[in-house]
C-alpha atoms as a PDB file:
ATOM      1  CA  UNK A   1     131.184 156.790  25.689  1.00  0.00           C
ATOM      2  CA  UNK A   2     132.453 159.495  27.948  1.00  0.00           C
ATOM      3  CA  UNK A   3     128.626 160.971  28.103  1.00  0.00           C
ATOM      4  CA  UNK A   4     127.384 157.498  28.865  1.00  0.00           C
ATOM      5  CA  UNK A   5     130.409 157.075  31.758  1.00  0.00           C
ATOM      6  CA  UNK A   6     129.873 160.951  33.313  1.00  0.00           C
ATOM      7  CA  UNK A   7     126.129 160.281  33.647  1.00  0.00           C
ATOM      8  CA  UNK A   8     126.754 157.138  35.085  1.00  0.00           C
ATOM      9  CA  UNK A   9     129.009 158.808  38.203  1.00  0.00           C
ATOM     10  CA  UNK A  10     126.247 161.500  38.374  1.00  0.00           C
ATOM     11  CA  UNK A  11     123.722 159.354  38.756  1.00  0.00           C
ATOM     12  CA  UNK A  12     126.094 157.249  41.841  1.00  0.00           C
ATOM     13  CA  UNK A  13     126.390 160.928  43.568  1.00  0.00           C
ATOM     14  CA  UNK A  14     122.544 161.696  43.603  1.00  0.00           C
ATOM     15  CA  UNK A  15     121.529 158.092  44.959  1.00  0.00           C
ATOM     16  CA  UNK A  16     124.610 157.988  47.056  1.00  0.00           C
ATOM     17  CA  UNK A  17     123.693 157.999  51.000  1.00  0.00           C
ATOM     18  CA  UNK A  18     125.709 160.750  53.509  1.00  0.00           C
ATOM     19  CA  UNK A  19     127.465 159.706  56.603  1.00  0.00           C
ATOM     20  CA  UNK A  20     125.165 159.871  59.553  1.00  0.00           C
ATOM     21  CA  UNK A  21     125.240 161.698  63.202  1.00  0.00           C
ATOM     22  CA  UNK A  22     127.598 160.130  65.454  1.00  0.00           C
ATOM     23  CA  UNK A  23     126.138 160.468  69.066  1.00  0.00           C
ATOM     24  CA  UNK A  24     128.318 159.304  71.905  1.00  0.00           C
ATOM     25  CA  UNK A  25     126.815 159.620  75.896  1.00  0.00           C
ATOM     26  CA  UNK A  26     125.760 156.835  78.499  1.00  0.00           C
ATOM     27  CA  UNK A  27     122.355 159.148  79.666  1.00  0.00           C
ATOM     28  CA  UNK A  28     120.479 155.443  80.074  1.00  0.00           C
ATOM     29  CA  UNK A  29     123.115 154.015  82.117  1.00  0.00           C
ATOM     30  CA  UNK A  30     121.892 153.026  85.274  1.00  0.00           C
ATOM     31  CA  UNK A  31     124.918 151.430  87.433  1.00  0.00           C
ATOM     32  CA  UNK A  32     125.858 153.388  90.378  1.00  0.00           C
ATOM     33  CA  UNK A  33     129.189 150.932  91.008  1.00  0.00           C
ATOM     34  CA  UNK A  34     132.453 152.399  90.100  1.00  0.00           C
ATOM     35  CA  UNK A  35     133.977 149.248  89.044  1.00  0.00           C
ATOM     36  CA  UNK A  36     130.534 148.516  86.708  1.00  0.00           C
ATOM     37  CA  UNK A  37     131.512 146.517  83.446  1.00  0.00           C
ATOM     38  CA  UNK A  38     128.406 147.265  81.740  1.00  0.00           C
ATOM     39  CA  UNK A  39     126.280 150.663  81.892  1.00  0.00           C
ATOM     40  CA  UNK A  40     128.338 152.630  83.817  1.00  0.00           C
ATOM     41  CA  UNK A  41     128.606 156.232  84.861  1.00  0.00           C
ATOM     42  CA  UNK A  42     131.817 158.123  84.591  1.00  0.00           C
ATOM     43  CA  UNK A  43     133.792 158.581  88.424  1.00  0.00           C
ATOM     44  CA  UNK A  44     136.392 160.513  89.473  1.00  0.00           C
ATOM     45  CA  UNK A  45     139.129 159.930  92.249  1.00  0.00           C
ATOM     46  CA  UNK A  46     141.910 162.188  93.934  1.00  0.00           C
ATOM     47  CA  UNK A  47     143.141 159.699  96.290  1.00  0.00           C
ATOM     48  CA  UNK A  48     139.992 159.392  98.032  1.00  0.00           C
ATOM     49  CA  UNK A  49     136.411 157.446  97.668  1.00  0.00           C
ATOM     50  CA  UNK A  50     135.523 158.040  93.881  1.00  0.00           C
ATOM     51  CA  UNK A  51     132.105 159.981  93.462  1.00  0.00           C
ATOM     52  CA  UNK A  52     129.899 160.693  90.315  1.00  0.00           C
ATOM     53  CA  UNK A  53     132.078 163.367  88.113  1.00  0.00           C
ATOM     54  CA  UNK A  54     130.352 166.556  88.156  1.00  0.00           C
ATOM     55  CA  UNK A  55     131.807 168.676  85.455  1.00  0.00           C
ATOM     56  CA  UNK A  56     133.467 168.999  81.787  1.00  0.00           C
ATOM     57  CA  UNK A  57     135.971 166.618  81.383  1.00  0.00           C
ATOM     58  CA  UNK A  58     138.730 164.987  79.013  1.00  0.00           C
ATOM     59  CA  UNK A  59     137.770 161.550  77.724  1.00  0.00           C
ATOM     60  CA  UNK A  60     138.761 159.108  74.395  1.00  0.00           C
ATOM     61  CA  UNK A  61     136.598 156.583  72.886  1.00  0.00           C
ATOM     62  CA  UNK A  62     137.323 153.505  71.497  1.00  0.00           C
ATOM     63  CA  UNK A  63     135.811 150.828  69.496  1.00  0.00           C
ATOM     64  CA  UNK A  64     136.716 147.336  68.339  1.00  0.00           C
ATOM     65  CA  UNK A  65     135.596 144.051  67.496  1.00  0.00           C
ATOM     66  CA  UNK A  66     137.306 142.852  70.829  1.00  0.00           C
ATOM     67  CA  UNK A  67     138.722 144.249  74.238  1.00  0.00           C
ATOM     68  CA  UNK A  68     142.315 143.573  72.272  1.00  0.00           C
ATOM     69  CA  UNK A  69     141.675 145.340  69.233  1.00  0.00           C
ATOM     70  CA  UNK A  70     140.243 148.617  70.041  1.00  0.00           C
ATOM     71  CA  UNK A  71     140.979 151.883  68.193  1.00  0.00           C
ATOM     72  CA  UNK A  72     140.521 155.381  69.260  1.00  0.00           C
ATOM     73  CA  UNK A  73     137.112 157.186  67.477  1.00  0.00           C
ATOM     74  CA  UNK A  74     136.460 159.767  69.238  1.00  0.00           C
ATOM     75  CA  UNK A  75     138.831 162.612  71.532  1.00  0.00           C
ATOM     76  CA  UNK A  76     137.009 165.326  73.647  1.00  0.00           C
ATOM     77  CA  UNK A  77     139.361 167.567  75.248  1.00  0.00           C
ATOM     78  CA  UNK A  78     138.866 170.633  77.727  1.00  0.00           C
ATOM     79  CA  UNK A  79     142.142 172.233  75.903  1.00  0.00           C
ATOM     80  CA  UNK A  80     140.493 172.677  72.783  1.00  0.00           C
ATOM     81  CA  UNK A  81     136.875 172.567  73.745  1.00  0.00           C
ATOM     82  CA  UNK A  82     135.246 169.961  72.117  1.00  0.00           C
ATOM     83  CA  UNK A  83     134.654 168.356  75.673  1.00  0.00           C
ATOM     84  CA  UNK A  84     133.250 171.493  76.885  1.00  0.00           C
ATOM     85  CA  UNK A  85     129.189 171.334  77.348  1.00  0.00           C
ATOM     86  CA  UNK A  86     129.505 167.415  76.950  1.00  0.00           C
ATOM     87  CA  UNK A  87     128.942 166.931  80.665  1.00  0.00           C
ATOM     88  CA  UNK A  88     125.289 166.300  81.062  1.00  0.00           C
ATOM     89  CA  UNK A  89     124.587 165.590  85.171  1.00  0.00           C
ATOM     90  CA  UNK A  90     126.911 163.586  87.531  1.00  0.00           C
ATOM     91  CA  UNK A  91     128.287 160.770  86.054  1.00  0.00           C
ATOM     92  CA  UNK A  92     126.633 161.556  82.874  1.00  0.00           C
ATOM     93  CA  UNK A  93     128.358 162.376  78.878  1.00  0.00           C
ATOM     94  CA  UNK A  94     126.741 163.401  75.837  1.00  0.00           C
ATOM     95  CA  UNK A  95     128.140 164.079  72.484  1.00  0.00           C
ATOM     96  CA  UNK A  96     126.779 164.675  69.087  1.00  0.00           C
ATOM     97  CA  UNK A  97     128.827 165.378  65.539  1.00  0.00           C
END
């Protein structure tokens, strides 16, 4: 019985199927609004106009099934440099893991 049972979990881990890539970035985004609700770019304001951010920068993800559900997925920070090399042109974020 115990043969029949360990084959039976070896056999699950050979046909079982690995997570995949996660890839995060908005490179076919096309809106050049800062206040776009769909396919925006990221922006950046110090107290003046807001212009297409041009460098590595902090940024959290979130998901949900709703705008009042959502849950963090993803955290690139500068600090610890998994946001470093995401920035790919102004406005632009890519991410792979």
């Amino acid at each position: 019985m115990k043969r029949i049972f360990s084959a039976l979990l070896i056999g699950v881990a050979i046909t079982a199927y690995p997570q995949g890539q996660l890839v995060l970035d908005n490179l076919s985004n096309t809106s050049t609004s800062p206040i776009a609700t769909a396919n925006g770019l990221f922006w950046l304001s110090t107290g003046g106009a807001p212009v297409l951010i041009d460098q590595d920068f902090n940024a959290v993800f979130y998901a949900g099934t709703n705008s009042s559900s959502l849950s963090p997925i993803a955290t690139f920070l500068i600090s610890n440099g998994t946001a470093v090399g995401d920035h790919a042109g102004p406005g632009f974020f890519f991410e792979d893991w």
